[in-house]
C-alpha atoms as a PDB file:
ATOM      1  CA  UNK A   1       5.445 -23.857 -19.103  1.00  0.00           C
ATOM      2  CA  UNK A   2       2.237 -21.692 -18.366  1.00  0.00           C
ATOM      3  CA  UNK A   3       1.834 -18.249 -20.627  1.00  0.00           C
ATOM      4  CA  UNK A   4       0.221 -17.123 -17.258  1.00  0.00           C
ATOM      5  CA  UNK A   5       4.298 -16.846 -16.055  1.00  0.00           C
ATOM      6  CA  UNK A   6       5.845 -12.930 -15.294  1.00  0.00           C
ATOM      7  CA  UNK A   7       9.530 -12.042 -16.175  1.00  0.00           C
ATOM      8  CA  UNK A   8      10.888  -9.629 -14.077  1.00  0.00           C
ATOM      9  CA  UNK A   9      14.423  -8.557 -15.608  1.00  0.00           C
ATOM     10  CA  UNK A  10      16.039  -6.583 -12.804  1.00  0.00           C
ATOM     11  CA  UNK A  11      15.246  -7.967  -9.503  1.00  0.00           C
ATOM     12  CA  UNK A  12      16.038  -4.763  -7.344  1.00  0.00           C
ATOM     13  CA  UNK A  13      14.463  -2.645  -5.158  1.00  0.00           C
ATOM     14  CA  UNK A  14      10.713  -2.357  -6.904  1.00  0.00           C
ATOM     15  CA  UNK A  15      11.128  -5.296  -9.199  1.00  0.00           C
ATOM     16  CA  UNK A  16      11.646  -7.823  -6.192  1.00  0.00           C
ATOM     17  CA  UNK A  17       8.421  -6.204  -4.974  1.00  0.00           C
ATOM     18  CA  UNK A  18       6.807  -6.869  -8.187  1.00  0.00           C
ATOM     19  CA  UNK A  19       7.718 -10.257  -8.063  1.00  0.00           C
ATOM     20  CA  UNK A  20       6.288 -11.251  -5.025  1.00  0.00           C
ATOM     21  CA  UNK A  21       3.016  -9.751  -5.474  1.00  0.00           C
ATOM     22  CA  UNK A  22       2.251 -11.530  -8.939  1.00  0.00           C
ATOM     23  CA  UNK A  23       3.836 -14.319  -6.819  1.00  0.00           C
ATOM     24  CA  UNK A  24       1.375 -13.713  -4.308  1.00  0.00           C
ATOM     25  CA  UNK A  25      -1.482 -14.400  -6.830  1.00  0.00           C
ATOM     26  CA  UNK A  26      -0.713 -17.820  -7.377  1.00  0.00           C
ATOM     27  CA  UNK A  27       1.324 -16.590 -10.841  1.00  0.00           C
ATOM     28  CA  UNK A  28       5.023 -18.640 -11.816  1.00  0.00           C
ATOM     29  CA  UNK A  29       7.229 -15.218 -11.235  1.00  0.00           C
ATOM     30  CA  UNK A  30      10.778 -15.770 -13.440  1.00  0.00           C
ATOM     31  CA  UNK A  31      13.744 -13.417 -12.403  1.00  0.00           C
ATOM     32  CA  UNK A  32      16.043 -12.667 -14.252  1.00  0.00           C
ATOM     33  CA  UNK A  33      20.003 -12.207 -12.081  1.00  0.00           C
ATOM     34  CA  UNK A  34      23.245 -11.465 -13.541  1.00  0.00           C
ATOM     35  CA  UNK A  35      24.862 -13.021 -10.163  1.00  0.00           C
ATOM     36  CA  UNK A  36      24.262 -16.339 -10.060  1.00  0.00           C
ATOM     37  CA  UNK A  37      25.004 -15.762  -6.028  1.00  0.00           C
ATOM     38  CA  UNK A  38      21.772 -14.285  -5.739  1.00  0.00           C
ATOM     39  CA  UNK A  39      19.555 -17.230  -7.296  1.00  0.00           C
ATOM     40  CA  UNK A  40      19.387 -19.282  -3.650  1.00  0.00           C
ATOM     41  CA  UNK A  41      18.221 -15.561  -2.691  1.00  0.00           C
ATOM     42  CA  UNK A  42      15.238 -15.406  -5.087  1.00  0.00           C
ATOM     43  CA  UNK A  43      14.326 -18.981  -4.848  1.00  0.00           C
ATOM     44  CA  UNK A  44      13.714 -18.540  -1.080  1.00  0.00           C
ATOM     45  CA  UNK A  45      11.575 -16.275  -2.588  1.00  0.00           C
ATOM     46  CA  UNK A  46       9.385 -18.737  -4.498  1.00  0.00           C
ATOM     47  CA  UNK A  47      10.906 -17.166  -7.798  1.00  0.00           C
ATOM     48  CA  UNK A  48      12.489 -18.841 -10.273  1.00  0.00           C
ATOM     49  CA  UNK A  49      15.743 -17.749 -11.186  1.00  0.00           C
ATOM     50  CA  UNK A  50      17.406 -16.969 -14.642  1.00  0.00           C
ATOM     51  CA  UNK A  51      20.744 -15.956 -14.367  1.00  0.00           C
ATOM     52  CA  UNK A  52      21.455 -13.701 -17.241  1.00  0.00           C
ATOM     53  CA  UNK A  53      23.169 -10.378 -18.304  1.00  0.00           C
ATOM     54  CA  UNK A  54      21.365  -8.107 -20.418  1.00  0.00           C
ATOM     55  CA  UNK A  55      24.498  -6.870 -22.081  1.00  0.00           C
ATOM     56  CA  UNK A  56      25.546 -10.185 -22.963  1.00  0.00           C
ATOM     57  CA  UNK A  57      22.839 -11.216 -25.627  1.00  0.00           C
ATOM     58  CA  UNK A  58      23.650 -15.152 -25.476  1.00  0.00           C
ATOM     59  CA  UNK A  59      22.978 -15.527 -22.056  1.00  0.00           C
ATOM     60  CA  UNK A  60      19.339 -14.299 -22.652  1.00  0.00           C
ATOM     61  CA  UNK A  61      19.086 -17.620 -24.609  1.00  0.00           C
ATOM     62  CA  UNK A  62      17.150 -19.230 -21.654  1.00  0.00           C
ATOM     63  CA  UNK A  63      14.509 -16.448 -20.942  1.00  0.00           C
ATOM     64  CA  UNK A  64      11.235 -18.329 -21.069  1.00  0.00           C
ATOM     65  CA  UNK A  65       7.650 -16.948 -22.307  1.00  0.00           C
ATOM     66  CA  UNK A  66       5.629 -15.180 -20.471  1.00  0.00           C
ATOM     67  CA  UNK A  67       2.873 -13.163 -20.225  1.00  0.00           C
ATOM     68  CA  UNK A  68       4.026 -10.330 -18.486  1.00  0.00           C
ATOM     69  CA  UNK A  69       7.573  -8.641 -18.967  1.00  0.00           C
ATOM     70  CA  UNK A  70       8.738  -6.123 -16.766  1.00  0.00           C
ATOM     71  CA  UNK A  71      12.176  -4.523 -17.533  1.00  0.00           C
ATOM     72  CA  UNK A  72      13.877  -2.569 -14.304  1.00  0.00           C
ATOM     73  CA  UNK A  73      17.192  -3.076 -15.001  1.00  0.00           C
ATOM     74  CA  UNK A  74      19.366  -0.686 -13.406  1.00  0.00           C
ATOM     75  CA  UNK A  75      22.821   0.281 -14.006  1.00  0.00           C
ATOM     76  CA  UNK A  76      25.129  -0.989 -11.733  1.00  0.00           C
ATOM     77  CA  UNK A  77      28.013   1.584 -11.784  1.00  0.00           C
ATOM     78  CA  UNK A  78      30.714  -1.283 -10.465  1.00  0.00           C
ATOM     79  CA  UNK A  79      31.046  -2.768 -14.215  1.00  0.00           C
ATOM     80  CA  UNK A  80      31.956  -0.918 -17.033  1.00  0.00           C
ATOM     81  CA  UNK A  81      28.515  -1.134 -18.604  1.00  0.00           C
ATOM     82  CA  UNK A  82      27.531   2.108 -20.015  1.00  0.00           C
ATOM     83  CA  UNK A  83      23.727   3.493 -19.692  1.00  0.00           C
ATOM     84  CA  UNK A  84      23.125   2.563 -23.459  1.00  0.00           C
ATOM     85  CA  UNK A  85      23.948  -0.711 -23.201  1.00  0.00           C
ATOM     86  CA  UNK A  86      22.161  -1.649 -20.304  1.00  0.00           C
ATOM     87  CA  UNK A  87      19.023   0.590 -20.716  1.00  0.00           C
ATOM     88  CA  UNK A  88      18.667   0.550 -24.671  1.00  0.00           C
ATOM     89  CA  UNK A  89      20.952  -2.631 -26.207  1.00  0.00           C
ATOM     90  CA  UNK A  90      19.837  -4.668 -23.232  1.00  0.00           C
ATOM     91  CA  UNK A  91      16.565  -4.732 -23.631  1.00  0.00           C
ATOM     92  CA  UNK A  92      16.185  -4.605 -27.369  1.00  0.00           C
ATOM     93  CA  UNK A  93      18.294  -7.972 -26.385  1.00  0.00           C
ATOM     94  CA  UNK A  94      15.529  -9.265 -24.273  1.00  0.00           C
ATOM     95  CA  UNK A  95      12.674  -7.930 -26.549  1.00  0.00           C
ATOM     96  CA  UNK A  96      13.951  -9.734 -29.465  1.00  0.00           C
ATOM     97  CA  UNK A  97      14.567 -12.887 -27.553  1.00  0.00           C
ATOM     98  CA  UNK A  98      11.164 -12.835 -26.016  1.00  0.00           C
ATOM     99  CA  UNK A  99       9.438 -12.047 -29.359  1.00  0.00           C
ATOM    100  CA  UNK A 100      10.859 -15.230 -30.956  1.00  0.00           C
ATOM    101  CA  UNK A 101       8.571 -17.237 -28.348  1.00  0.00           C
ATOM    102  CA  UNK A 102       4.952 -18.558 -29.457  1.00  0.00           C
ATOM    103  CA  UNK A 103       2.907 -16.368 -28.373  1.00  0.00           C
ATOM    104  CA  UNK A 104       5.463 -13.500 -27.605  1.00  0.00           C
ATOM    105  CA  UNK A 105       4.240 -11.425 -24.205  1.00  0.00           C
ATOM    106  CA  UNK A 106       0.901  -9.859 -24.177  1.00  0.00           C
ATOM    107  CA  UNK A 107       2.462  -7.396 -22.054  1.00  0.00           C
ATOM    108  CA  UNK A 108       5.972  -5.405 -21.896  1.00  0.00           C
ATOM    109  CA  UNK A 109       6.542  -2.748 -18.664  1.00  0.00           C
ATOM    110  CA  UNK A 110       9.362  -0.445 -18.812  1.00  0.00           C
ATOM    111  CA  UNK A 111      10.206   1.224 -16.042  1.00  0.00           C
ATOM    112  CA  UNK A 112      11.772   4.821 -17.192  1.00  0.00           C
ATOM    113  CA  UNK A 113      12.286   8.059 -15.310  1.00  0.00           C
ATOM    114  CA  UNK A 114      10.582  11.535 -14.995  1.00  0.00           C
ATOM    115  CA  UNK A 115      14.257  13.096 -15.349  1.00  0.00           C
ATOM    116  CA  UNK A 116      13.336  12.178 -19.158  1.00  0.00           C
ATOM    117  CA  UNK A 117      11.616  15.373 -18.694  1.00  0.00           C
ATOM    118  CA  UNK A 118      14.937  17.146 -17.738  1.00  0.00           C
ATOM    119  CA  UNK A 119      14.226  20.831 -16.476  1.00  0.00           C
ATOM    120  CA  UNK A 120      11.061  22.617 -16.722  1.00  0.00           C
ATOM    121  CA  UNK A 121      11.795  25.679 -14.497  1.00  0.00           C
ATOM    122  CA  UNK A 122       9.411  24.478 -11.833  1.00  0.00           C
ATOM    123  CA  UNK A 123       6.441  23.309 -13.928  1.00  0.00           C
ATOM    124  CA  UNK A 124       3.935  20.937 -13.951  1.00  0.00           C
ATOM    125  CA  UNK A 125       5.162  18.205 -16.636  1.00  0.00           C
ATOM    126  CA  UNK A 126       2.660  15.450 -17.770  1.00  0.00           C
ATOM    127  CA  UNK A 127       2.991  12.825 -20.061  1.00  0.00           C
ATOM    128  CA  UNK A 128       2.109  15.081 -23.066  1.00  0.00           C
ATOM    129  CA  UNK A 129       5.607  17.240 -22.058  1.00  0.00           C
ATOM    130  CA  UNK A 130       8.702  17.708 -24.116  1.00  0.00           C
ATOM    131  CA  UNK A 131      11.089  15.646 -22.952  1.00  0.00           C
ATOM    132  CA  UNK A 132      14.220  17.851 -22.213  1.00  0.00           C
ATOM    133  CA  UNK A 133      16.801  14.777 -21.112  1.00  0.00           C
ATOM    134  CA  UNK A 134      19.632  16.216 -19.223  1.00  0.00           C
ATOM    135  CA  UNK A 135      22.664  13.274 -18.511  1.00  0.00           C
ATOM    136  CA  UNK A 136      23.829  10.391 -20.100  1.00  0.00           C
ATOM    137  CA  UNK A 137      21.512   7.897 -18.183  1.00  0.00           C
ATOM    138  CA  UNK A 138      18.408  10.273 -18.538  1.00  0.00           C
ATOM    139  CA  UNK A 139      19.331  10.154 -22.205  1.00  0.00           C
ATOM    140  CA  UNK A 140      19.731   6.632 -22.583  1.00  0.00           C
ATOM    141  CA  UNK A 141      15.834   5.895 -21.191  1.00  0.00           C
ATOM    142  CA  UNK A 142      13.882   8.124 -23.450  1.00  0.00           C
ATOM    143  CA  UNK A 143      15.917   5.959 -26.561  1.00  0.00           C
ATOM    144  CA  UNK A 144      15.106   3.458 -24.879  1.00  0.00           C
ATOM    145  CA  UNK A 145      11.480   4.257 -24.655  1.00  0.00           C
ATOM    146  CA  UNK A 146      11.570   5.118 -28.545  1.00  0.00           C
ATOM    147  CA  UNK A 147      13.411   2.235 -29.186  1.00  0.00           C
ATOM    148  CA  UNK A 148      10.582  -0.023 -27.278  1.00  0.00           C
ATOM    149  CA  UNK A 149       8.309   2.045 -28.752  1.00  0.00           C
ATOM    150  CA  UNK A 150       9.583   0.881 -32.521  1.00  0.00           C
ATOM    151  CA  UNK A 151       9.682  -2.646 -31.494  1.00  0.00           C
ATOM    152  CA  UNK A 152       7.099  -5.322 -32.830  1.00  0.00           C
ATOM    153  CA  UNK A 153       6.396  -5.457 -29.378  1.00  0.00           C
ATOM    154  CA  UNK A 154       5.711  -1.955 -28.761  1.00  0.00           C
ATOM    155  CA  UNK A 155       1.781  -2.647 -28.939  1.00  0.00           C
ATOM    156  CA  UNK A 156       1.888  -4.200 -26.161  1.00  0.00           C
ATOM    157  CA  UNK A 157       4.102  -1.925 -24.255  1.00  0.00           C
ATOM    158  CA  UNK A 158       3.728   0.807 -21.200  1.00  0.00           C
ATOM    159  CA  UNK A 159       6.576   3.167 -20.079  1.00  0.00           C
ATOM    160  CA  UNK A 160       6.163   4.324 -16.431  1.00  0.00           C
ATOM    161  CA  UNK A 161       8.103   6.875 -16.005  1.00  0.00           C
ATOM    162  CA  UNK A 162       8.898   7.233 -12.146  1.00  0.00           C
ATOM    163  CA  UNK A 163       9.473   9.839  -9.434  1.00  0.00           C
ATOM    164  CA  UNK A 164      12.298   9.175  -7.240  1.00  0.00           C
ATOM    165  CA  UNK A 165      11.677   6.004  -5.234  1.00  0.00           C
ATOM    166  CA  UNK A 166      12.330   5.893  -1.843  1.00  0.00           C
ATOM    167  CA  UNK A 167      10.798   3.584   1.145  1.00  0.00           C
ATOM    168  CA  UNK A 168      12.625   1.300   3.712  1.00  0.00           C
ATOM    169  CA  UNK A 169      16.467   0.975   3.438  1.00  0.00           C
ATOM    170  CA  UNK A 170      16.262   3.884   0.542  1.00  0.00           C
ATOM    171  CA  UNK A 171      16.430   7.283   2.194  1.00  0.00           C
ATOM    172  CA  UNK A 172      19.712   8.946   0.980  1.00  0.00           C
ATOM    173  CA  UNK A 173      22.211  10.745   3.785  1.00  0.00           C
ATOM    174  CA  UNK A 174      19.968   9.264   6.486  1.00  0.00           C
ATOM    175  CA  UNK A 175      23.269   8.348   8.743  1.00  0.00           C
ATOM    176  CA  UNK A 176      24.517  12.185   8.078  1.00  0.00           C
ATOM    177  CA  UNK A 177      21.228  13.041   9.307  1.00  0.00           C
ATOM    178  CA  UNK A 178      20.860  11.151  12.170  1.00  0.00           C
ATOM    179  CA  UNK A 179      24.669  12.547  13.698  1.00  0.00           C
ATOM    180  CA  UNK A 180      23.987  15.764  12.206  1.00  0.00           C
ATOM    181  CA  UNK A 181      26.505  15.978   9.760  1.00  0.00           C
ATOM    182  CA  UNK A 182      25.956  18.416   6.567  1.00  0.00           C
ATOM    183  CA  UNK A 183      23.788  17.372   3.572  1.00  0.00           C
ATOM    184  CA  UNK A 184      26.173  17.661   0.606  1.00  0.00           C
ATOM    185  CA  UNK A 185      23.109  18.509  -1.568  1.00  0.00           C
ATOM    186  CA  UNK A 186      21.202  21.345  -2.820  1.00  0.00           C
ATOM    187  CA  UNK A 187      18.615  22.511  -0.211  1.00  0.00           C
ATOM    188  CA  UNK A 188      16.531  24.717  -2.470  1.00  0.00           C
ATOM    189  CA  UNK A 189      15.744  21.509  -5.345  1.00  0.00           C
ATOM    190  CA  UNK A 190      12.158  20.079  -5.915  1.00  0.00           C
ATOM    191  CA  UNK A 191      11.518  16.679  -5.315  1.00  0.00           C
ATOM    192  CA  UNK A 192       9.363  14.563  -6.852  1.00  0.00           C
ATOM    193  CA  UNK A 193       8.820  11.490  -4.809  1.00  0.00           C
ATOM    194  CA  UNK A 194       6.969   7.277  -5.081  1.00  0.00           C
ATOM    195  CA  UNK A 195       7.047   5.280  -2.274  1.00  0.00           C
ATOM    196  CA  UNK A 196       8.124   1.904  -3.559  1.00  0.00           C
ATOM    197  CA  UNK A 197       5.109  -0.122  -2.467  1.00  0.00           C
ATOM    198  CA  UNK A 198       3.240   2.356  -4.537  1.00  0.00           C
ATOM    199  CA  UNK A 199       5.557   1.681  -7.160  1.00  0.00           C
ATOM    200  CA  UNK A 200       4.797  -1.679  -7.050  1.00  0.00           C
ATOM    201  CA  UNK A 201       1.129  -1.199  -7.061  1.00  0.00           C
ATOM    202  CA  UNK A 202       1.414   0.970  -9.814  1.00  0.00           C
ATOM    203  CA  UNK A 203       2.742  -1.693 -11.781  1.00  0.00           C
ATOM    204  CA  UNK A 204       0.332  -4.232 -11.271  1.00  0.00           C
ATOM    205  CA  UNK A 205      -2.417  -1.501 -12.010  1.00  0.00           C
ATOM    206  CA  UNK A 206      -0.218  -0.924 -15.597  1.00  0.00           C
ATOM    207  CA  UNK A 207      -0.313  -4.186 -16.398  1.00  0.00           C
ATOM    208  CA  UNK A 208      -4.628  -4.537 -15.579  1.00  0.00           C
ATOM    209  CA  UNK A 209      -5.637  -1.531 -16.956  1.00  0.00           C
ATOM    210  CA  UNK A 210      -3.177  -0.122 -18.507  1.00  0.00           C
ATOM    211  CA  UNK A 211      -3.600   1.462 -22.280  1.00  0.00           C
ATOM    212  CA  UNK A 212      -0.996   0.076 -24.677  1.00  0.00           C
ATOM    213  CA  UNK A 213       1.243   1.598 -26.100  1.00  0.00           C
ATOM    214  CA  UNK A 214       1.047   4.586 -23.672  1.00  0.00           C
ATOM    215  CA  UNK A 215       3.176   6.556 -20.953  1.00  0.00           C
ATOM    216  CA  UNK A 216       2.643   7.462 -17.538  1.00  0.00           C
ATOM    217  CA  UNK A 217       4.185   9.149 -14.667  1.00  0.00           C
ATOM    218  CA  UNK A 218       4.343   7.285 -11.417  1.00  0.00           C
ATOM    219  CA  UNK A 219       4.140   9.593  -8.834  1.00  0.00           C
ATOM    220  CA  UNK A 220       2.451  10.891  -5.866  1.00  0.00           C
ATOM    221  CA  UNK A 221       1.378  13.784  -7.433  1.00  0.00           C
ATOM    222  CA  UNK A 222       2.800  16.079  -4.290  1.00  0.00           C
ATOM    223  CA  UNK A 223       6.717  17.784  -4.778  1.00  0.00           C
ATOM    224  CA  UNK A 224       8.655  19.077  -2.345  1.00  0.00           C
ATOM    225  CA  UNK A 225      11.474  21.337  -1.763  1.00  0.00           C
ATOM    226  CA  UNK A 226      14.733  18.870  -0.275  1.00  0.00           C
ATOM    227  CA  UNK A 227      14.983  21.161   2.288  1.00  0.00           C
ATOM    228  CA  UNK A 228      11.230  20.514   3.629  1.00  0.00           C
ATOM    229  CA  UNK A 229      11.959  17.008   3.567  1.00  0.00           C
ATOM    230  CA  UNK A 230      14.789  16.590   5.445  1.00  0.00           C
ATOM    231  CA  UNK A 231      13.677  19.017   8.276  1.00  0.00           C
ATOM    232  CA  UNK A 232      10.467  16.877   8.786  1.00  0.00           C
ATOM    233  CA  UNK A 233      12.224  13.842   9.070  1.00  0.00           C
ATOM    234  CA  UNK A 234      14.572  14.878  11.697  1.00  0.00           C
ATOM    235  CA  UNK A 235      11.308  16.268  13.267  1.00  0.00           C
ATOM    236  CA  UNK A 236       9.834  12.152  12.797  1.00  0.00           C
ATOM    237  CA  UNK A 237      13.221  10.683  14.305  1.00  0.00           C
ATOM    238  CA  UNK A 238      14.019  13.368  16.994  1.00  0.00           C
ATOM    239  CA  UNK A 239      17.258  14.153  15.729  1.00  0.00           C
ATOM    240  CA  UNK A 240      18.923  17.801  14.480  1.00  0.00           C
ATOM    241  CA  UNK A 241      17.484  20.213  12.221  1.00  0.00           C
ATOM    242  CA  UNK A 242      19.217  19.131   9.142  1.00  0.00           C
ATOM    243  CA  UNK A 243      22.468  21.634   7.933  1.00  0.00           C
ATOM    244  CA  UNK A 244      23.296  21.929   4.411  1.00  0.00           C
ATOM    245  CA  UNK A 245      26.689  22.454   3.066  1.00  0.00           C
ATOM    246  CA  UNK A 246      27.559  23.013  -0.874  1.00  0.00           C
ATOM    247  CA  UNK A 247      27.268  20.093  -3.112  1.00  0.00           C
ATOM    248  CA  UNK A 248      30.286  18.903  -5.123  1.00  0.00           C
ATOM    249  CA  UNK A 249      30.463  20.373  -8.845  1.00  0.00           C
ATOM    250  CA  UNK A 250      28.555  18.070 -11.334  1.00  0.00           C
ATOM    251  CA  UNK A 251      31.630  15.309 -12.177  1.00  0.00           C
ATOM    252  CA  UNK A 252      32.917  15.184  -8.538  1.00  0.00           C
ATOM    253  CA  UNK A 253      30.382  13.040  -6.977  1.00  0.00           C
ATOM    254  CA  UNK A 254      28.016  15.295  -6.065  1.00  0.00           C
ATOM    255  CA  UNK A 255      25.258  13.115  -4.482  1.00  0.00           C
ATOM    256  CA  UNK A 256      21.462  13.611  -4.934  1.00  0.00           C
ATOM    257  CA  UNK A 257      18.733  13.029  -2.606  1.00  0.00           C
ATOM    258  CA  UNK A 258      15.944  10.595  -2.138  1.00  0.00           C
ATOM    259  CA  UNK A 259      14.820   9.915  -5.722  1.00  0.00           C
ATOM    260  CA  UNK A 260      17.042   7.415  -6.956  1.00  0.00           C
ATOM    261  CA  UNK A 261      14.943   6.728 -10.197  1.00  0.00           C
ATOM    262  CA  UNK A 262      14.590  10.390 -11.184  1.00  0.00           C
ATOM    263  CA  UNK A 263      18.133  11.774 -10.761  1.00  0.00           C
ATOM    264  CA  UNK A 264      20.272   8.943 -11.809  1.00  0.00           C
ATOM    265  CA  UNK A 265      17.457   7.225 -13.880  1.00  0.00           C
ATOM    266  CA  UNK A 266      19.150   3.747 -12.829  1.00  0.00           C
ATOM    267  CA  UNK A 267      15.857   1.460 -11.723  1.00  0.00           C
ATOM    268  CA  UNK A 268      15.624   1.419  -8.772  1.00  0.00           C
ATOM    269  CA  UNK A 269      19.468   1.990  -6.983  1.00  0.00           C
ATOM    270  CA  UNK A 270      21.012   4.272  -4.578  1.00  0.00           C
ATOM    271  CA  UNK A 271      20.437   8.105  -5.405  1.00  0.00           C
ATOM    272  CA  UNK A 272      22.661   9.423  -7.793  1.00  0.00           C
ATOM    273  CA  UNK A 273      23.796  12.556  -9.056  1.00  0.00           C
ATOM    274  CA  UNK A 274      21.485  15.600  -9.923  1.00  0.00           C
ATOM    275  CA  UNK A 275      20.542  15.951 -13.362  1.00  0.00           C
ATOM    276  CA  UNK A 276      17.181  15.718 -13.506  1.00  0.00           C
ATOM    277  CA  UNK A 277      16.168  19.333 -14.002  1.00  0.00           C
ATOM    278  CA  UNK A 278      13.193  21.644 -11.558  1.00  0.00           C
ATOM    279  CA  UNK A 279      10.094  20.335 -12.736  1.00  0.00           C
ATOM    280  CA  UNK A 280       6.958  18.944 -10.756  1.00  0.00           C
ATOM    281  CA  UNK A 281       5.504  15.970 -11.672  1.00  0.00           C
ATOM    282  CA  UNK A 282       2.103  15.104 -12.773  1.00  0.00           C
ATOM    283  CA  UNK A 283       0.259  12.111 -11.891  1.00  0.00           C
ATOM    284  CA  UNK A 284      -3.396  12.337 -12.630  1.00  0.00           C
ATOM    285  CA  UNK A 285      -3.210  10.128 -15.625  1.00  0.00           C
ATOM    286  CA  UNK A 286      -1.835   7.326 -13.393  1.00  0.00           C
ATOM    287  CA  UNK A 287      -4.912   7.764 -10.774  1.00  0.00           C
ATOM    288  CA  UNK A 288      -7.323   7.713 -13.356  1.00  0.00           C
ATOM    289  CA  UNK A 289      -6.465   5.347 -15.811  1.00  0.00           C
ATOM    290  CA  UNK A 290      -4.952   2.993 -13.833  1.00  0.00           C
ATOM    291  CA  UNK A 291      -7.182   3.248 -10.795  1.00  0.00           C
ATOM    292  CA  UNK A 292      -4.036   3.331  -8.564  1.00  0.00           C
ATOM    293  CA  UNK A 293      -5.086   4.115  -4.614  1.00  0.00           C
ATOM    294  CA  UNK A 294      -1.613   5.322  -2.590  1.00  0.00           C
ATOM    295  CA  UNK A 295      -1.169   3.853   0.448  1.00  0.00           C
ATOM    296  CA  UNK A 296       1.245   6.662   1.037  1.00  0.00           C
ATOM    297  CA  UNK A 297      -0.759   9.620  -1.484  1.00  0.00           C
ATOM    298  CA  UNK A 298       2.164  12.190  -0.186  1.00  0.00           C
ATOM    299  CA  UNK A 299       6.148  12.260   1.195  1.00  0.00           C
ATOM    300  CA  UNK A 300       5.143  12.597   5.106  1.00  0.00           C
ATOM    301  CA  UNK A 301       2.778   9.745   4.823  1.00  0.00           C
ATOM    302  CA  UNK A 302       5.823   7.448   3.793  1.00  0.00           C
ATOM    303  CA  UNK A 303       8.204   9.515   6.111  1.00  0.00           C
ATOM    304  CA  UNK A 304       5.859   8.482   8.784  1.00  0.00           C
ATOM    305  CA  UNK A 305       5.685   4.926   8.103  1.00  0.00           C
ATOM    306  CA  UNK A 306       9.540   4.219   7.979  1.00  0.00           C
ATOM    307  CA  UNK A 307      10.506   6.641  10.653  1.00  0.00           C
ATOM    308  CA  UNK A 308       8.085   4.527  12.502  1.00  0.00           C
ATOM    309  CA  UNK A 309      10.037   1.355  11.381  1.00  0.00           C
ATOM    310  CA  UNK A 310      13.501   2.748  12.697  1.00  0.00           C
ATOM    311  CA  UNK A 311      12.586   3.946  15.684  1.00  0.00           C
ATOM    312  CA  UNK A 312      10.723   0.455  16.538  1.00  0.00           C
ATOM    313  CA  UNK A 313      14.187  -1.347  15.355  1.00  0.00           C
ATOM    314  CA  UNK A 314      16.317   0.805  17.331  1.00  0.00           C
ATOM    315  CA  UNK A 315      17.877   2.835  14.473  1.00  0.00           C
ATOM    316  CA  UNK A 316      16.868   6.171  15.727  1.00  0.00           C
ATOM    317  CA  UNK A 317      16.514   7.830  18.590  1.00  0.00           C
ATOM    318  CA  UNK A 318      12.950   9.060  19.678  1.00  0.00           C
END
């Protein structure tokens, strides 16, 4: 089995994209799935499948070694899982595990949140910041960034703390939108945003050049107000200004817009709810260090690109 191998635990959203650009370098990409549904899925893929839950510590008994660990997991709210045992217990399961192999990783990505930062009142936060964490979920990453950080493995680790992600199939109350129904969300609320492929890029940048141990925010460096962003993408698709109408009290399913990672700090899913705090979101450390080039360096760049994408698949008018 080569060291040269990735582990990607959490196969979502960014993490499949991950995968199939170390794939794409000729690399053996191991993926790590709690359904075991979903391995024909990611061998089609030219992954190789592990099917494992990172709350259940014996099943990890079959990770293999690697060079390269990235940890995305993200909370799936359908089991009973709570954000500490899936963000913190999970993968101090899969760093211990993984450290028992000869040689252990030379690598270890976590993928964390900027609503670590909780609320700033509208500043700039960098990686130097106090971390304010607002929410259970919030809460759970920055222990488990201390708790990676503690590790034996922590010399070789990175925490990228990201913006909300959004990209193709992830813009939040896009059907409302599109008939003109009211956003149940607060109008008024900063954004900070990643397109996923710059996620992704980001990544692979992390693990190149990357300074270990070390933090940083992955961003595009360019927040905006909710209310901005929805009115230029009904501008892109040629449907209705956008309407607002008051979002549920925190507890009743209030529902947060397009920054899925940020607000309910669960890598990458659907957007959840809004505890992330005002802040805006530094990301020079990323573009300098790291070298990253966006192929979408602000929010209407990547509006433009999947608005551009519906309309050509018939999912929008315009």
């Amino acid at each position: 089995m080569s060291i040269q191998a990735a582990l990607v635990v959490g196969c979502g959203y960014l993490g499949l994209r991950v995968a199939r650009r170390w794939r794409a370098t000729g690399r053996e990409v191991y993926a790590v799935t709690r359904r075991p549904e979903r391995a024909a899925e990611l061998v089609a893929e030219g992954l190789r499948p592990v099917v494992a839950d990172v709350t259940v510590a014996p099943s990890l008994a079959d990770l293999p070694p690697a060079e390269t660990v990235l940890y995305a997991v993200g909370r799936d709210r359908q089991t009973r899982a709570s954000a500490q045992a899936v963000y913190v217990e999970g993968l101090l399961a899969v760093l211990d595990r993984l450290a028992a192999h000869h040689p252990p990783p030379r690598r270890v990505l976590l993928v964390s949140s900027t609503g670590v930062y909780g609320d700033a009142a509208g500043m700039w936060v960098n990686e130097s910041s106090p971390c304010l964490a607002q929410g259970e979920a919030a809460r759970a990453l920055l222990a488990a960034e201390a708790a990676l950080q503690a590790h034996r493995l922590g010399r070789q680790a990175i925490v990228l703390r990201l913006a909300g992600l959004y990209g193709p199939g992830r813009l939040p109350k896009l059907a409302d939108l599109l008939v003109g129904n009211p956003l149940p969300v607060d109008p008024e609320a900063v954004l900070n945003l990643i397109h996923v492929e710059d996620a992704a890029r980001a990544v692979l940048a992390a693990e190149a050049h990357g300074q270990a141990p070390g933090v940083y925010n992955i961003a595009d460096g360019h927040p905006v107000v909710r209310r901005q962003f929805y009115q230029y993408l009904a501008e892109l698709l040629g449907c209705p200004a956008p309407m607002f109408a008051p979002a549920p009290a925190e507890g009743a399913g209030r529902v947060a817009a397009p920054h899925p990672r940020e607000e309910s700090a669960a890598a990458p899913p659907a957007a959840g709810r809004d505890r992330s705090g005002t802040k805006r979101v530094d990301n020079r450390r990323m573009l300098h260090e790291l070298g990253v080039r966006l192929a979408y360096p602000t929010w209407r760049q990547g509006l433009a690109s999947i608005a551009a994408e519906l309309r050509a698949g018939g999912q929008a008018p315009g």
